[in-house]
N, C-alpha and C. Protein backbone atom coordinates (compact mmCIF):
# COMPACT_ATOMS: atom_id res chain seq x y z
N UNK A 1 0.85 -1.19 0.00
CA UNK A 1 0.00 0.00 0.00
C UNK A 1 0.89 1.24 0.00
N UNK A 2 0.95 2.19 -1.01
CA UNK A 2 1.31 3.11 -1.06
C UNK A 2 0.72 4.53 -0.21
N UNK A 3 1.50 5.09 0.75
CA UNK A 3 1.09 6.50 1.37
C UNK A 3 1.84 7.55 0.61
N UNK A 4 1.03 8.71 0.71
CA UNK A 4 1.75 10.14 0.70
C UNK A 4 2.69 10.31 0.66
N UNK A 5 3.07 9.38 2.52
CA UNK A 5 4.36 10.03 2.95
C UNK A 5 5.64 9.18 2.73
N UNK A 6 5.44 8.16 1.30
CA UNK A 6 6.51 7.34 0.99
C UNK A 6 7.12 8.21 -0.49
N UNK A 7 6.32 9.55 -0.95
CA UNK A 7 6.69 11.04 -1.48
C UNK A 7 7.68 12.29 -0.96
N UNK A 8 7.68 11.72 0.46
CA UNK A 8 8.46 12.90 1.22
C UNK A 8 9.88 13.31 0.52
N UNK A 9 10.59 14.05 0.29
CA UNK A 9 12.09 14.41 0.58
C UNK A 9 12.61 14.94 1.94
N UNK A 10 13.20 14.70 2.73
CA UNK A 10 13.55 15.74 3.58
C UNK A 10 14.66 16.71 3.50
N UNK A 11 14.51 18.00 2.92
CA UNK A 11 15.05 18.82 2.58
C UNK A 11 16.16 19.77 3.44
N UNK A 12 15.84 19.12 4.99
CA UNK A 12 16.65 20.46 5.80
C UNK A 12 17.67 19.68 5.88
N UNK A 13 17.91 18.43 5.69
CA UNK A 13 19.09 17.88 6.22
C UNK A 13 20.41 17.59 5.14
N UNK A 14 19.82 18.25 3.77
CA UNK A 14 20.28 18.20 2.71
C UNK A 14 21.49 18.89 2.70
N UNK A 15 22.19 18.61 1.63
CA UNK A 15 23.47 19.43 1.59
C UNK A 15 23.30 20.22 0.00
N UNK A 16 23.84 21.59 -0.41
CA UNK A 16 23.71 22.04 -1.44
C UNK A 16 24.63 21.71 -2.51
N UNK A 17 23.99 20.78 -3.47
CA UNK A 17 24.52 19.85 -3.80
C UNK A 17 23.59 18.96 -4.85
N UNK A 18 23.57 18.32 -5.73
CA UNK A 18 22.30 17.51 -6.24
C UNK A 18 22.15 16.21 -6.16
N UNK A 19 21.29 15.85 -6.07
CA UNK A 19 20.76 14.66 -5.65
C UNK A 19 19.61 14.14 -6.19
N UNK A 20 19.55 12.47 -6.06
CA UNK A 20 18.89 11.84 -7.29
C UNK A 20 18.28 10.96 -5.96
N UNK A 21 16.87 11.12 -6.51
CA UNK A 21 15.77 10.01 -6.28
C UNK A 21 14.89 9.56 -7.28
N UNK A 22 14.53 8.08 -7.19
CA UNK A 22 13.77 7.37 -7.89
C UNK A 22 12.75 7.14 -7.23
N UNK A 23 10.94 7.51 -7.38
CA UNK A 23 9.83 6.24 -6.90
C UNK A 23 9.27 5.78 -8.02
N UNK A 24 8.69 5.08 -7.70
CA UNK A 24 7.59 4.53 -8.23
C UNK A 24 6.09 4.74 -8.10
N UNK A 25 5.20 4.57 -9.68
CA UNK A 25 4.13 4.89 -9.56
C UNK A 25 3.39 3.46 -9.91
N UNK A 26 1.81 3.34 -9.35
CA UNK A 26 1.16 2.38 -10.17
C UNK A 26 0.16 2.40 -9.21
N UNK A 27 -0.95 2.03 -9.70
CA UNK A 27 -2.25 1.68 -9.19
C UNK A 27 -3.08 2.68 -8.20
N UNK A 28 -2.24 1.66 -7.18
CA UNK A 28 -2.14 2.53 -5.61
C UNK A 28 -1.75 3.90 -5.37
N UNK A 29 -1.11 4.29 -6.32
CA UNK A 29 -0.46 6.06 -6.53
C UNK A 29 -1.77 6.75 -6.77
N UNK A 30 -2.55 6.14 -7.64
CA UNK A 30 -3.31 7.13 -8.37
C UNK A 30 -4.75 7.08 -7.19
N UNK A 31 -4.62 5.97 -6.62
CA UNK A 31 -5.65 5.93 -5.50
C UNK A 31 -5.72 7.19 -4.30
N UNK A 32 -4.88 7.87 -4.62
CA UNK A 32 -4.42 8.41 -3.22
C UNK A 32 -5.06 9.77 -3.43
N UNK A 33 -5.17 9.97 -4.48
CA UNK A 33 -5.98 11.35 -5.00
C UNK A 33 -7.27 10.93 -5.24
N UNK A 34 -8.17 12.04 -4.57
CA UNK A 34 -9.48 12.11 -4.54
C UNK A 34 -10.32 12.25 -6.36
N UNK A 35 -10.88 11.62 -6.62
CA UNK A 35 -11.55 11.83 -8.14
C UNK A 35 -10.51 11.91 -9.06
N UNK A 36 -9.52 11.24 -9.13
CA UNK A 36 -8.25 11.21 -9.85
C UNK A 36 -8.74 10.99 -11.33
N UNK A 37 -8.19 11.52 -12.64
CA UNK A 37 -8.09 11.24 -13.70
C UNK A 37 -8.17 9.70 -14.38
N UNK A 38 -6.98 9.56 -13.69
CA UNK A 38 -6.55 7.47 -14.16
C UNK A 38 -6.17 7.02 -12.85
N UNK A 39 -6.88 6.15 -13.16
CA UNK A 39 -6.92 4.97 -12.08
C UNK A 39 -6.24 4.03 -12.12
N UNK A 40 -5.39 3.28 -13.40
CA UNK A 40 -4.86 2.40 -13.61
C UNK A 40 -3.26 2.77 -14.38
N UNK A 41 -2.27 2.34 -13.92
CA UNK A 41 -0.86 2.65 -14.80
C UNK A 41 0.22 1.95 -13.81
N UNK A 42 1.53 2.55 -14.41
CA UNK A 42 2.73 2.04 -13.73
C UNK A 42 3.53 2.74 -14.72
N UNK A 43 4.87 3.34 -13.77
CA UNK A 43 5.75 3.81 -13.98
C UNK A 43 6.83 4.12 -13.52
N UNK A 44 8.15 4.81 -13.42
CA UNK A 44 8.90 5.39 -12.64
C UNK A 44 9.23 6.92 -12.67
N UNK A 45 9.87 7.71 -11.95
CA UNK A 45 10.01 8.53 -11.69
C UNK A 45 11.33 8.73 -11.35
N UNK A 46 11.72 9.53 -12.07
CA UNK A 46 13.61 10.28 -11.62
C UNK A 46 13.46 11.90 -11.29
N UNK A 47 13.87 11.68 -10.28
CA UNK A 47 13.99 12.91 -9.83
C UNK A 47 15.31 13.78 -9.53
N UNK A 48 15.55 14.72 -10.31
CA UNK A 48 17.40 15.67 -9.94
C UNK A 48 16.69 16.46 -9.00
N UNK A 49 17.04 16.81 -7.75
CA UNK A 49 17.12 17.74 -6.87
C UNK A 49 17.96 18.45 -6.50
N UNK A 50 18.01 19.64 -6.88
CA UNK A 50 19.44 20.40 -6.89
C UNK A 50 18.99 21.65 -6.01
N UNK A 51 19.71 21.46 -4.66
CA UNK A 51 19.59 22.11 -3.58
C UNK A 51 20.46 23.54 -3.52
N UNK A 52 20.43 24.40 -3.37
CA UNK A 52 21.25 25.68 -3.21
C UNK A 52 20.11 26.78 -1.49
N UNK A 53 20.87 27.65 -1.49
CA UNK A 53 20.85 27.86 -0.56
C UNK A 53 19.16 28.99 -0.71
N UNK A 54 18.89 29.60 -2.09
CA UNK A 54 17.90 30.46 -1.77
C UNK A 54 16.38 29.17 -2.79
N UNK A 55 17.54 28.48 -3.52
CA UNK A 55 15.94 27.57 -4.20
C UNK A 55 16.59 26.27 -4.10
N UNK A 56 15.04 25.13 -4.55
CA UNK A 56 15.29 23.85 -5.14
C UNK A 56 14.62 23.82 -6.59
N UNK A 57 15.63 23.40 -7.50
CA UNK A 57 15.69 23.09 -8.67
C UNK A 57 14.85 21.35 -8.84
N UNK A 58 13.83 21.78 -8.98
CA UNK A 58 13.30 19.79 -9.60
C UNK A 58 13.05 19.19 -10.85
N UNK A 59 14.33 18.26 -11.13
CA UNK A 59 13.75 17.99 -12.42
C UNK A 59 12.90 16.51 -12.57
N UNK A 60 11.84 16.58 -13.15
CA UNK A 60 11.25 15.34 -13.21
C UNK A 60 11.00 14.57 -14.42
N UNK A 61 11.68 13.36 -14.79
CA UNK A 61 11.37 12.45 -15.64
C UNK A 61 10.34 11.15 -15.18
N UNK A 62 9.67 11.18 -15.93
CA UNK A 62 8.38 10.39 -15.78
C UNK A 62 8.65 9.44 -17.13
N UNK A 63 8.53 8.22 -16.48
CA UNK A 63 8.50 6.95 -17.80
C UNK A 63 7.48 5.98 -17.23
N UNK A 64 6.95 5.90 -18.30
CA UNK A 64 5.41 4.40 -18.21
C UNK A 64 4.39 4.83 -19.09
N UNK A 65 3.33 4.54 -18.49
CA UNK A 65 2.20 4.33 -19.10
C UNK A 65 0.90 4.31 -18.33
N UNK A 66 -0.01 4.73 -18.47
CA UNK A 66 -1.70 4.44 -18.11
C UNK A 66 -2.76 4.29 -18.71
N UNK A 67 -3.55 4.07 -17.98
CA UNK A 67 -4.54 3.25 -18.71
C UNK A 67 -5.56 4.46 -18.96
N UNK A 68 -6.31 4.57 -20.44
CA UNK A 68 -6.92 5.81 -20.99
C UNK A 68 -8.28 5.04 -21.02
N UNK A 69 -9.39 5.62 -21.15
CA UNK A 69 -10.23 5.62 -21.64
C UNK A 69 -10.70 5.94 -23.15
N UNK A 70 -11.06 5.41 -24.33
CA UNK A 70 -10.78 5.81 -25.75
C UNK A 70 -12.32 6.69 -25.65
N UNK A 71 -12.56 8.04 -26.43
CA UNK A 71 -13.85 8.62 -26.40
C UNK A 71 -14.76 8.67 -26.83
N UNK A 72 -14.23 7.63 -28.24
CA UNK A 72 -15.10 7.09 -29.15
C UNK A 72 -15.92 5.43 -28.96
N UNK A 73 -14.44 4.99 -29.16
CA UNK A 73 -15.39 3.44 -28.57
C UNK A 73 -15.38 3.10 -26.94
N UNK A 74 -15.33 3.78 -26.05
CA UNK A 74 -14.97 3.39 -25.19
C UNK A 74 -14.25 2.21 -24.05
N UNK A 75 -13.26 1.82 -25.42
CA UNK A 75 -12.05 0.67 -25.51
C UNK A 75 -11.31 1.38 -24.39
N UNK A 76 -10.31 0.29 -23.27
CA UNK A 76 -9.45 0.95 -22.66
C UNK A 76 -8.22 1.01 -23.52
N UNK A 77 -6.98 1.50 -23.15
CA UNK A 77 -5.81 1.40 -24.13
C UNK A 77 -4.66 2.08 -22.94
N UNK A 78 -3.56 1.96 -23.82
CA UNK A 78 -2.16 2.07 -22.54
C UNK A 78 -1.74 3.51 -23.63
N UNK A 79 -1.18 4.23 -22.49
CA UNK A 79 -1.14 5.61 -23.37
C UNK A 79 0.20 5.62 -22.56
N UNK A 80 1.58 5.65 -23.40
CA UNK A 80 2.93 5.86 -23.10
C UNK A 80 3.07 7.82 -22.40
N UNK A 81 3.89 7.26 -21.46
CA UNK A 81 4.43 8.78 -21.05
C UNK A 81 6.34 8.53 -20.70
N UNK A 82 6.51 9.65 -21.56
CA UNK A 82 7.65 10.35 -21.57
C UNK A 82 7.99 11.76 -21.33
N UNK A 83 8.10 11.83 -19.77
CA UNK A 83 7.62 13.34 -19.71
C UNK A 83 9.24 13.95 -18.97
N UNK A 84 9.47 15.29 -19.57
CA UNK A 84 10.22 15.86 -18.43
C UNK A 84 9.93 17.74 -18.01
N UNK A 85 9.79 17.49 -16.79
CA UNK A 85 9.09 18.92 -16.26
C UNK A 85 10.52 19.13 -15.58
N UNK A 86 10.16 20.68 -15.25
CA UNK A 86 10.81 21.37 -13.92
C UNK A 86 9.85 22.21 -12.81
N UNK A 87 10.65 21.98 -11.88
CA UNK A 87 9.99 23.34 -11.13
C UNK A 87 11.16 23.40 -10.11
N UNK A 88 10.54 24.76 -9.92
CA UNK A 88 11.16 25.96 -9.28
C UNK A 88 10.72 26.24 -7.87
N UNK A 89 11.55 25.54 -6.79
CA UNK A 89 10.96 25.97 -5.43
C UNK A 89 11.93 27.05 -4.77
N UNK A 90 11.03 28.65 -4.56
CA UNK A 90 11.90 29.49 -3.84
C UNK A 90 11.92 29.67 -2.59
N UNK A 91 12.75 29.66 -1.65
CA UNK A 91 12.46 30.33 -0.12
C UNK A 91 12.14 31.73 0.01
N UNK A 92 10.49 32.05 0.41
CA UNK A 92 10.00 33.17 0.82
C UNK A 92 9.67 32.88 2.22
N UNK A 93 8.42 33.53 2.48
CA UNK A 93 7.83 33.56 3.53
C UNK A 93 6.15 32.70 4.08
N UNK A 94 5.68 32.28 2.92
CA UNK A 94 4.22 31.42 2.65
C UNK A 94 4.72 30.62 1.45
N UNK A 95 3.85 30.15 1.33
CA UNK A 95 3.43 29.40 0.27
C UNK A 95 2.59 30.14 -1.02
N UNK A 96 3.46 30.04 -2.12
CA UNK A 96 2.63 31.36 -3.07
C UNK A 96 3.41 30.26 -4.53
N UNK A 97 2.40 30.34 -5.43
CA UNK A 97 2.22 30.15 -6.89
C UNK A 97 2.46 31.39 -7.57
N UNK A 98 4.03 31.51 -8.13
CA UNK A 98 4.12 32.81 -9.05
C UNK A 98 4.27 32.39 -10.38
N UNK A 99 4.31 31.10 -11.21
CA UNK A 99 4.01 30.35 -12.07
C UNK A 99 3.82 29.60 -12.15
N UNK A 100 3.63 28.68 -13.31
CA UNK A 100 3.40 27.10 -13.52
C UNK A 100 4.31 26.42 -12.57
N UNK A 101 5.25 27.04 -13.24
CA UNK A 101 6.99 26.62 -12.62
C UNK A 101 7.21 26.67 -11.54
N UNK A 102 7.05 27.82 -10.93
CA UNK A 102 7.37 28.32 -9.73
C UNK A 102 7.06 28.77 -8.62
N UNK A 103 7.27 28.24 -7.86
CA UNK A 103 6.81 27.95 -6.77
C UNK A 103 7.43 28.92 -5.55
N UNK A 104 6.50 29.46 -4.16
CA UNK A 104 7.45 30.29 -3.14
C UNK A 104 7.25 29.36 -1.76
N UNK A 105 8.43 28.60 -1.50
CA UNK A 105 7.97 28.00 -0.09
C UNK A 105 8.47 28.86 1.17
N UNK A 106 7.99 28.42 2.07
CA UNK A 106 8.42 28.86 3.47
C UNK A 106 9.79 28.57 3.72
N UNK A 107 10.36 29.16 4.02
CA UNK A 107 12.06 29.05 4.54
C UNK A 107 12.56 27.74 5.67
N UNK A 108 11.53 27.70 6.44
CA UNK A 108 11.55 26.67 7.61
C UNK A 108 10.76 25.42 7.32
N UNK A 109 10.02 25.36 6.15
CA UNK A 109 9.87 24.23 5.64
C UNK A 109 11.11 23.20 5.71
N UNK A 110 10.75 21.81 6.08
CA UNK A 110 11.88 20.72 6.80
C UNK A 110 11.55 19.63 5.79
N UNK A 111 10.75 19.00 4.97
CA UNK A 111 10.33 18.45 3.67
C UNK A 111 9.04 18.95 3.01
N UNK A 112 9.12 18.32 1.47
CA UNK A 112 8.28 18.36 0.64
C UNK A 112 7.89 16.81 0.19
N UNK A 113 6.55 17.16 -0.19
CA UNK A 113 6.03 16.02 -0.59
C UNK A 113 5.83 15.92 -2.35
N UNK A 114 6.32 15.05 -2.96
CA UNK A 114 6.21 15.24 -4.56
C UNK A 114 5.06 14.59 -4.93
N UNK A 115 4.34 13.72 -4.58
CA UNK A 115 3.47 12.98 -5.01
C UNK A 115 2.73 13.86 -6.01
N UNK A 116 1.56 14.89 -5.63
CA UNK A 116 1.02 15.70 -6.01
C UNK A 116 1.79 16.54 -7.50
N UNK A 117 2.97 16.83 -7.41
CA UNK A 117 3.57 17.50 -8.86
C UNK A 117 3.25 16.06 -9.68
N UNK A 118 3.43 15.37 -8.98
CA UNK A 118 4.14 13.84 -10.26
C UNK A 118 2.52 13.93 -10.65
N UNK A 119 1.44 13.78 -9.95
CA UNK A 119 0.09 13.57 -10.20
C UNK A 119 -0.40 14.60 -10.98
N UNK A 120 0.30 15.96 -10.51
CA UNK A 120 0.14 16.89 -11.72
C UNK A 120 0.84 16.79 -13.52
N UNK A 121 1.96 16.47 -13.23
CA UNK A 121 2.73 16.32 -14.77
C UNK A 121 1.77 15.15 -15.28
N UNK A 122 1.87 14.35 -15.00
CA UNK A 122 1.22 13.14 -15.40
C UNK A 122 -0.76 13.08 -16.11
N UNK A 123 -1.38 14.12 -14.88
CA UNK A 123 -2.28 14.40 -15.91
C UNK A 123 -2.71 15.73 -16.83
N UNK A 124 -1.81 16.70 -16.64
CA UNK A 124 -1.47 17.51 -17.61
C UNK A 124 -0.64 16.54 -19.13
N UNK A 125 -0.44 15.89 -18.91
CA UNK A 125 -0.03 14.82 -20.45
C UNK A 125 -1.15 14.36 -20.50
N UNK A 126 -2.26 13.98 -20.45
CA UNK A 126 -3.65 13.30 -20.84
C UNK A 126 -4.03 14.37 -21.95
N UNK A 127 -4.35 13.69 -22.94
CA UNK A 127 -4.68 14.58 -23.96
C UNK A 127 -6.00 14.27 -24.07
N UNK A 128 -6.52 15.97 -24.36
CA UNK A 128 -7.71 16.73 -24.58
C UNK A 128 -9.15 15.72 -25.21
N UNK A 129 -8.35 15.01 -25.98
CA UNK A 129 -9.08 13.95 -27.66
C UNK A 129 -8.37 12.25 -27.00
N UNK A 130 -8.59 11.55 -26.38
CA UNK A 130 -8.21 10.81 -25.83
C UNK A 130 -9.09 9.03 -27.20
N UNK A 131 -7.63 8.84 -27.89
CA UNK A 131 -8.23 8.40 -29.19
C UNK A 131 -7.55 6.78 -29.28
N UNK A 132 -8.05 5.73 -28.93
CA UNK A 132 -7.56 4.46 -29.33
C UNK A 132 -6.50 4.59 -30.49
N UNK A 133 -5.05 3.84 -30.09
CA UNK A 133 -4.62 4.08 -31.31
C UNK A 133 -4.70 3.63 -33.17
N UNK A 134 -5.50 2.62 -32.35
CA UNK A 134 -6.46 2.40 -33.88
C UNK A 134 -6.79 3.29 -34.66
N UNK A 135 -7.23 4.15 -34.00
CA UNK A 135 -8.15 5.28 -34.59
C UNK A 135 -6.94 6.18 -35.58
N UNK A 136 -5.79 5.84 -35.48
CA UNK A 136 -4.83 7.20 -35.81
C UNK A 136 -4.10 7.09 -36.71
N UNK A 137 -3.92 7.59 -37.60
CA UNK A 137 -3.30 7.45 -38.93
C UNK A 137 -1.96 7.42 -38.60
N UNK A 138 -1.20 6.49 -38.91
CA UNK A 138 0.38 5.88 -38.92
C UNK A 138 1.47 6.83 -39.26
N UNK A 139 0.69 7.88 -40.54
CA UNK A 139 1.81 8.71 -40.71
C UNK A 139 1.85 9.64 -40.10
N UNK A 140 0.20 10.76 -40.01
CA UNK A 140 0.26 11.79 -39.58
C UNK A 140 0.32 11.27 -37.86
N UNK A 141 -0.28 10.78 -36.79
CA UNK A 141 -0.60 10.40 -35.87
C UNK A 141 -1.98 11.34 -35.59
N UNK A 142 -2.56 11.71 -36.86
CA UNK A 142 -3.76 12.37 -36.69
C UNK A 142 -4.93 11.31 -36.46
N UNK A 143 -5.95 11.87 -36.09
CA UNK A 143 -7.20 11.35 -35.97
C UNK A 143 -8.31 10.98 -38.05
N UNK A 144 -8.51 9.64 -37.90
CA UNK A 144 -8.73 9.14 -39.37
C UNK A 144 -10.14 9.40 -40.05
N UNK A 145 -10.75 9.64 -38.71
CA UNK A 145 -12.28 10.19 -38.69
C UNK A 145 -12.70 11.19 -39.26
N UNK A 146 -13.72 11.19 -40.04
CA UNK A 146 -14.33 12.55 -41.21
C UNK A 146 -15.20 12.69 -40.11
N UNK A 147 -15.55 14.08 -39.48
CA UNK A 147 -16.45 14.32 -38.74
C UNK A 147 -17.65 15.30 -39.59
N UNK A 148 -17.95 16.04 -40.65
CA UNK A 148 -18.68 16.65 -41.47
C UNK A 148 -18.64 16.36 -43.07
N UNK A 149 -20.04 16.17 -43.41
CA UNK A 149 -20.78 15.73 -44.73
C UNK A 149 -19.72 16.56 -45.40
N UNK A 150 -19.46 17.85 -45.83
CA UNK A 150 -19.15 18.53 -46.32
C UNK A 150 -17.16 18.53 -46.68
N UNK A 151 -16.91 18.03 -45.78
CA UNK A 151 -15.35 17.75 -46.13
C UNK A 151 -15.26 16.64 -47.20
N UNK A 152 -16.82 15.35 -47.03
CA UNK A 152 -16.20 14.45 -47.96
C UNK A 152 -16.49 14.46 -49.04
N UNK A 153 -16.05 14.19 -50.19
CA UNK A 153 -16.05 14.50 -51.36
C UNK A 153 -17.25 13.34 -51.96
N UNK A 154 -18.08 13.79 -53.04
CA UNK A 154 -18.87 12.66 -54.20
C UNK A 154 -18.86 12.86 -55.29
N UNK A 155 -18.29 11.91 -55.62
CA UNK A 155 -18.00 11.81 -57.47
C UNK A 155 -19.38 12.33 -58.53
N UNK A 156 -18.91 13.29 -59.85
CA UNK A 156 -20.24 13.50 -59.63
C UNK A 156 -21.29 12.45 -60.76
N UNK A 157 -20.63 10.87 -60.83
CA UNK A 157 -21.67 10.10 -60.89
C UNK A 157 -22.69 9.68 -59.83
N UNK A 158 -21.84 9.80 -58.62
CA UNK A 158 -22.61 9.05 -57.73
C UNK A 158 -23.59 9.61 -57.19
N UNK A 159 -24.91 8.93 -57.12
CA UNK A 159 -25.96 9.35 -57.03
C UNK A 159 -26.50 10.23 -55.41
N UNK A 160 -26.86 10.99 -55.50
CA UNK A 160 -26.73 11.75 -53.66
C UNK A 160 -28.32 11.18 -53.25
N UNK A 161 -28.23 10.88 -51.90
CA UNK A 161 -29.75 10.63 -51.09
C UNK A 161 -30.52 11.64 -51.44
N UNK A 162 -31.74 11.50 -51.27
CA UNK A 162 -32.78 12.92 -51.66
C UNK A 162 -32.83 13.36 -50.35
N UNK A 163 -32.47 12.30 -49.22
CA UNK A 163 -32.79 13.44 -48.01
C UNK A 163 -31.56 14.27 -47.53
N UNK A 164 -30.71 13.90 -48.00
CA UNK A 164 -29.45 14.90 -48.31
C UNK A 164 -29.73 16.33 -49.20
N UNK A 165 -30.65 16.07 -50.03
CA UNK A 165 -30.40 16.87 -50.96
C UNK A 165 -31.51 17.81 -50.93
N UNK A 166 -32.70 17.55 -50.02
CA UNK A 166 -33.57 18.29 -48.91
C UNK A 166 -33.14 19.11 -47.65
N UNK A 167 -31.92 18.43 -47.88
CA UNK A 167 -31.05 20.10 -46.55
C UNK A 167 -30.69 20.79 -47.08
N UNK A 168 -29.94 20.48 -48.03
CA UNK A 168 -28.97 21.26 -48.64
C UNK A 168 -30.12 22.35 -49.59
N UNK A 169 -30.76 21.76 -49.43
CA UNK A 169 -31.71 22.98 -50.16
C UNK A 169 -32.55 24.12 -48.84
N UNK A 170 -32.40 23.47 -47.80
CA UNK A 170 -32.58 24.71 -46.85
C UNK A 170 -31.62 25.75 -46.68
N UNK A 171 -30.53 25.94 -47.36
CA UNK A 171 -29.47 26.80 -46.71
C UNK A 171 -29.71 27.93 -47.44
């Protein structure tokens, strides 16, 4: 069973200097968040922590995969992640969001917990159009689907429906 607090770093005892941690994600990770995105995956996590005296530098590589929901057929499917983020933790005085990136922690903060960024990178990569890869054309990696009458083309032997040809006369 995976906790929170198997996410911790403890940061005060650190030396300025960088440093490498690895966890692991899967199942149980994604359980831990309330109404979570994906429920199902496995992966790892590398983490550079590069400590200095006014910030922490985090770099995060994310490798695996989870399990998607497709939006069309509602097939499950394994959706690869290769991700690498940063962020930016500064010593202020609170806790303050001055970008995506960057972050203002408390000075006397003694650890951080990563779980939550990793849960963030991870479903910030879930894409918008979530498409079986069946569905996706080999070359472009576009979507293969004609979604409007009007993009597809008819030869002009071929004969058109009359109830087609009863709209097209409303316009």
């Amino acid at each position: 069973m995976v906790r929170r607090a198997d996410y911790n770093i403890d940061i005060f005892k650190l030396s300025n200097s960088t440093h490498q941690y690895e966890f692991d994600f899967d199942d149980s990770f994604f359980s831990l968040f309330e109404g979570s995105l994906v429920s199902k995956g496995k992966g790892l996590v590398k983490l550079s922590l590069d400590k200095t005296d006014t910030f922490l530098q985090l770099n995060f590589e994310i490798l695996g995969n989870i399990e998607l929901v497709c939006d069309r057929s509602l097939d499950t499917f394994k959706f690869e992640l290769n991700l690498a983020n940063n962020l930016l933790l500064k010593y202020g005085d609170d806790w303050e969001e001055i970008s995506d990136e960057i972050l203002m922690m408390p000075r006397n903060e003694q650890t951080i917990n990563v779980a939550q960024y990793i849960y963030e990178f991870i479903g910030v990569a879930i894409p918008m159009k979530k498409l079986h890869p069946r569905y996706m054309d080999n070359e472009t990696g576009e979507d293969e689907f004609i979604y409007s009458s009007e993009t597809s083309q008819t030869t002009p032997n071929e004969p058109v429906d009359p109830r087609w040809k009863k709209l097209k006369d409303l316009k």
